[in-house]
Protein backbone atom coordinates (compact mmCIF):
# COMPACT_ATOMS: atom_id res chain seq x y z
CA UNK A 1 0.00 0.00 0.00
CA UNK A 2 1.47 3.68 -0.93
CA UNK A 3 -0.30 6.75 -0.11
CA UNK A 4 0.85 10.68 -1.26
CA UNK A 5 1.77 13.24 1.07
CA UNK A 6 2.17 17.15 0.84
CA UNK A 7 5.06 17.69 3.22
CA UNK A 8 7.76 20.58 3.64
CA UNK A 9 10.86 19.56 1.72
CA UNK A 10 14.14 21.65 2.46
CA UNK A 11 17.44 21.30 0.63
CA UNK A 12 20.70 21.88 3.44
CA UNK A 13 24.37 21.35 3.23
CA UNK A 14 26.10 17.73 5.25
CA UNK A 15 27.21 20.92 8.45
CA UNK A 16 23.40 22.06 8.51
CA UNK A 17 22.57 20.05 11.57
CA UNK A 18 25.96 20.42 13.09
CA UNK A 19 25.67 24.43 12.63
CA UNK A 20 22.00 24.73 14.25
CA UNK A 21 22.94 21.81 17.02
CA UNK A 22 20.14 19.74 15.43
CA UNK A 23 20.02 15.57 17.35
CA UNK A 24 19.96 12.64 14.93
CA UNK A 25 17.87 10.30 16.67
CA UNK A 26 19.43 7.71 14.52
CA UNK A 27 22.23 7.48 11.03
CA UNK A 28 23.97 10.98 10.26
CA UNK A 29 24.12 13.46 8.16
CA UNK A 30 24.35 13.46 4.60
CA UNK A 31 27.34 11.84 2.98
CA UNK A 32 30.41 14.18 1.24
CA UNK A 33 29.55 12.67 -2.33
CA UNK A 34 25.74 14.02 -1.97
CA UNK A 35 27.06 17.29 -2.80
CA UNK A 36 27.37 15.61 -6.54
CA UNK A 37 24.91 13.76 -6.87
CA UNK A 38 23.50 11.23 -4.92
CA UNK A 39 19.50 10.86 -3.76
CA UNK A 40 19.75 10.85 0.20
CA UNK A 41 17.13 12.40 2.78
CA UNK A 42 16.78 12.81 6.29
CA UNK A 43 13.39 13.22 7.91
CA UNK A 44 12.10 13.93 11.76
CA UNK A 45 10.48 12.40 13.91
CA UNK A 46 7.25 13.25 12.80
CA UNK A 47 7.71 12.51 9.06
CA UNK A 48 9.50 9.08 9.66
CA UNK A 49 6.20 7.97 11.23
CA UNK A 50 4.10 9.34 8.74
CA UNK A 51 5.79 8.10 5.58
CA UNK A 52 7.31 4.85 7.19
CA UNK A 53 5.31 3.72 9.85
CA UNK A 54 6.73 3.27 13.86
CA UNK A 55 9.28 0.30 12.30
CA UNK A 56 11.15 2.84 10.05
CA UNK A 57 14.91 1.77 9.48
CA UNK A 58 18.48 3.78 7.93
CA UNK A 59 18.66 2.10 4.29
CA UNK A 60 14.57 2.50 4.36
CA UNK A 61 13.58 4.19 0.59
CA UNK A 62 11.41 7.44 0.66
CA UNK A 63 9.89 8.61 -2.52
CA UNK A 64 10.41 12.41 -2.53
CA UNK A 65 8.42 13.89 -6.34
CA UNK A 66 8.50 10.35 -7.70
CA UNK A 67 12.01 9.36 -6.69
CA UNK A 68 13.23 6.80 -4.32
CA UNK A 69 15.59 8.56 -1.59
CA UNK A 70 17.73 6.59 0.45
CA UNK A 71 17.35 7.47 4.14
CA UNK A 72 20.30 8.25 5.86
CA UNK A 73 19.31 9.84 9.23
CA UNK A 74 16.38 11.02 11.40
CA UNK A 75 16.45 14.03 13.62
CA UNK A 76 14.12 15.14 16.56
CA UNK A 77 11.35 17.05 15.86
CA UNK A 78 12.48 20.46 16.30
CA UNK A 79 10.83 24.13 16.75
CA UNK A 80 8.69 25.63 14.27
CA UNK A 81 7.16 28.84 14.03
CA UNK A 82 3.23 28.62 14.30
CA UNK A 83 2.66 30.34 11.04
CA UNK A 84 4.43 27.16 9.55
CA UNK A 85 3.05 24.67 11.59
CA UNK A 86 -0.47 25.94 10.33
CA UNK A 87 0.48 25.74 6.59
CA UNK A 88 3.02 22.35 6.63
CA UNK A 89 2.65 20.56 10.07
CA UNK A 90 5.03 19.11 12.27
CA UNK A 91 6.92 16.81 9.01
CA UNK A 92 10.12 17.93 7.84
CA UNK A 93 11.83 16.26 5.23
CA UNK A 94 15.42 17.59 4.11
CA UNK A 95 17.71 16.53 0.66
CA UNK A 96 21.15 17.57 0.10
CA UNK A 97 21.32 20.69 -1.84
CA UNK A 98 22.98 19.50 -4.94
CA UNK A 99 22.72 19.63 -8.53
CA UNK A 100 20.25 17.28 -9.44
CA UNK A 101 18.06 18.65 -6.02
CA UNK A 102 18.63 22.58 -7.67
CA UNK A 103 16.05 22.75 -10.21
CA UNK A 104 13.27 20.27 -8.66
CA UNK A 105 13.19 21.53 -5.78
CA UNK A 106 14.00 25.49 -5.07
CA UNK A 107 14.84 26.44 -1.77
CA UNK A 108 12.54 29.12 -0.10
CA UNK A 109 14.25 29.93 2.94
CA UNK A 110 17.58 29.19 4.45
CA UNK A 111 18.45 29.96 7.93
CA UNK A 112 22.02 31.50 8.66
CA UNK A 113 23.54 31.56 12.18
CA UNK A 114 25.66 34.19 12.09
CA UNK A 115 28.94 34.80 15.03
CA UNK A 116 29.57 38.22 15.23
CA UNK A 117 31.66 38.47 18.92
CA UNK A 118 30.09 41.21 21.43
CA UNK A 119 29.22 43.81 18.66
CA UNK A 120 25.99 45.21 19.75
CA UNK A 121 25.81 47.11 16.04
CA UNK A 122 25.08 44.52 13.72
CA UNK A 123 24.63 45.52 9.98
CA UNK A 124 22.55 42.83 7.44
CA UNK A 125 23.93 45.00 4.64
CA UNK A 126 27.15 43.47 4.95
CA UNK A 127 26.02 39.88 4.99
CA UNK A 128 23.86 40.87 2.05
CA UNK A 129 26.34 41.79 0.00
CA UNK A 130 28.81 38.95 0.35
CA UNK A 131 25.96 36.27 -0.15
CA UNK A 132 25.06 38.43 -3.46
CA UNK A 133 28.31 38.77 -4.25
CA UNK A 134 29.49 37.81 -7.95
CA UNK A 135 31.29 34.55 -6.72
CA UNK A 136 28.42 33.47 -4.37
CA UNK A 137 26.29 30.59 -5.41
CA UNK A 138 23.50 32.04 -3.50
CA UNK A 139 21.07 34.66 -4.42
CA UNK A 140 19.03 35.93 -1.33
CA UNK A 141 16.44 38.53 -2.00
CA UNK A 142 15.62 39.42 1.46
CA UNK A 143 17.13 39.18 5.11
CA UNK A 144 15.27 39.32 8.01
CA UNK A 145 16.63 38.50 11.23
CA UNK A 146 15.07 35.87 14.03
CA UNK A 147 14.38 38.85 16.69
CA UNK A 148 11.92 40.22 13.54
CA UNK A 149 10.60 37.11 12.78
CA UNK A 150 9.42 36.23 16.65
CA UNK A 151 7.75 39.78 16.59
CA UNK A 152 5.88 38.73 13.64
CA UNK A 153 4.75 35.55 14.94
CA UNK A 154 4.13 37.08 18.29
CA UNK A 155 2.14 40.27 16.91
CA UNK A 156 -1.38 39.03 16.68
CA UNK A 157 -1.29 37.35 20.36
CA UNK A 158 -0.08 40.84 21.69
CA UNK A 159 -2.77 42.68 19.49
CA UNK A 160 -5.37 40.22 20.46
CA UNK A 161 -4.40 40.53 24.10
CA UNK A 162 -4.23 44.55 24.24
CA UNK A 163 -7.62 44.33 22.36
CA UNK A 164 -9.11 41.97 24.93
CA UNK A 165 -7.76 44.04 28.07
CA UNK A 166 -9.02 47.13 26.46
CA UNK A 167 -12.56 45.56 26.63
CA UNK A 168 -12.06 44.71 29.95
CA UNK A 169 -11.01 48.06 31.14
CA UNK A 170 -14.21 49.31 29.04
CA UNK A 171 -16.71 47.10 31.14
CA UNK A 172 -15.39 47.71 34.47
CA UNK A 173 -15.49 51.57 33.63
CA UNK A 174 -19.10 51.52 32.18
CA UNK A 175 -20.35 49.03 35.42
CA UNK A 176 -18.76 51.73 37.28
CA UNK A 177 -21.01 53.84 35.97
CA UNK A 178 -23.78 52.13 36.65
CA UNK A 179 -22.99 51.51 40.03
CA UNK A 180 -22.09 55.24 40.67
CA UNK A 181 -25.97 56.02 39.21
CA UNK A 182 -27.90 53.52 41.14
CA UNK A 183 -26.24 55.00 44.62
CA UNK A 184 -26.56 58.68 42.94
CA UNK A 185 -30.42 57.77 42.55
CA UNK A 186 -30.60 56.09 45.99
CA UNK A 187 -29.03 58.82 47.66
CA UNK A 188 -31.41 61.68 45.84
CA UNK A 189 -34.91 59.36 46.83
CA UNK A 190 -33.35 59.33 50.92
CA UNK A 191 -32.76 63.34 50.49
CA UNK A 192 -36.12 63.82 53.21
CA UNK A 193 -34.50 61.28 55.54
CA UNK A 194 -31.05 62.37 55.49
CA UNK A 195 -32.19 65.69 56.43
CA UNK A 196 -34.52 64.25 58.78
CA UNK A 197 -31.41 62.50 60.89
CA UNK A 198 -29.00 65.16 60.45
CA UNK A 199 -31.60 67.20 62.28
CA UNK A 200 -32.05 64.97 64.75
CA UNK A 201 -28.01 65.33 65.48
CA UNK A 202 -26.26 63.42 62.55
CA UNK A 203 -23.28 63.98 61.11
CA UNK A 204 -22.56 63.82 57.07
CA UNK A 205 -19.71 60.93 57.94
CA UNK A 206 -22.33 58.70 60.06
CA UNK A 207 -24.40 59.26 56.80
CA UNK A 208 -22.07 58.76 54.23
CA UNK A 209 -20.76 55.86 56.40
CA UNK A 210 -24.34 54.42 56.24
CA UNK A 211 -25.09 54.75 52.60
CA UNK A 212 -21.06 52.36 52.39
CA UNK A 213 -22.13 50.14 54.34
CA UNK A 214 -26.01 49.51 52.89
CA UNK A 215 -24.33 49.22 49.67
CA UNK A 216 -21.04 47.38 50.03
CA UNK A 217 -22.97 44.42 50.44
CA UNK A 218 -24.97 43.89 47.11
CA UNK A 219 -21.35 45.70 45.39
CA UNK A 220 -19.45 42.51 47.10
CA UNK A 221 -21.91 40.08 45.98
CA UNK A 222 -22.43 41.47 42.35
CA UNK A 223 -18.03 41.32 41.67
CA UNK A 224 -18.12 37.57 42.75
CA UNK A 225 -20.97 36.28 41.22
């Protein structure tokens, strides 16, 4: 039995996983001649299972576009941003980036960790321009760093939240109100008995104490039920 899947395919050089500190759970990376010409992959975790069941084995062959690919590793399943995880799931499978990988199957995206000691001013100009320059192999049309991709990926929960404690602050002003009006309109209605007792000798803070205390209680009751 075969079945077809629609899974995220990356192309990476045999140091990738060394580079990013990226655990084979089993095999290693790919071998120096895939950088010819040789059909290798390495999947996760997650794609292993899917494409080769809970028995998969180094040697086992994965069709990747109609070719068998000899599998020659499988890493943990590692981080992915939640934008991706909503488009290609948790499977990951990876090819050496060779020539016969090139035109089948474009990269999109490479990821670059990039040393630069205890400079705190960081240019991506200058990285740009070596990676586009004429002797590169590489062509890179944009560069974003990580700190602007988490702020991406992280805008819409902070929106959401701000837009949800904004409510909140909204409600509890407007029952505010409310509560300000009913003991407005309760005081007005006792106006003939408040003057009644402050003629009879009471004083405005025995009154205003007693108009706290009649109405602390339903206040109390309403804010925890």
């Amino acid at each position: 039995d075969s079945a077809e899947y629609m899974l995220s395919v990356n192309k990476a050089q045999p140091n990738f996983f060394d580079v990013l500190g990226i655990e084979f759970i089993k095999g290693s990376t790919f071998s120096q001649e895939s950088a010819e010409a040789t059909y290798e992959v390495i999947l996760n975790q997650s794609s292993a299972r899917l494409l080769l069941g809970e028995n998969w084995a180094i040697g086992d062959s994965v069709f990747v576009t109609g070719r068998p690919y000899k599998l020659v590793g499988v890493i943990k399943d590692t981080f992915r941003p939640r934008y991706l995880r909503s488009q290609l799931g948790n499977e990951l499978v990876i090819v050496p980036y060779n020539k016969i990988n090139g035109d089948m199957l474009p990269s999109e995206q490479i990821v670059l960790n990039i040393y630069h000691g205890k400079s705190e001013h960081f240019n991506f100009s200058n990285i740009d321009s070596i990676i586009n320059s004429p002797t590169s192999v590489f062509s890179i049309t944009s560069l974003q760093s990580l700190q602007d991709v988490l702020e991406e990926e992280v805008h819409l929960a902070k929106t959401t939240a701000i837009l949800a404690a904004s409510f909140c602050l909204l409600t509890l002003l407007l029952a505010a109100i409310g509560v300000w009006g009913i003991v407005n309109y309760s005081a007005k209605m006792r106006h003939f008995e408040f003057g009644i007792r402050m003629a009879l000798g009471a004083k405005k803070v025995h009154l205003l104490k007693m108009m706290l205390l009649e109405n602390i209680k339903p206040l109390s009751f309403g804010m925890l039920f």
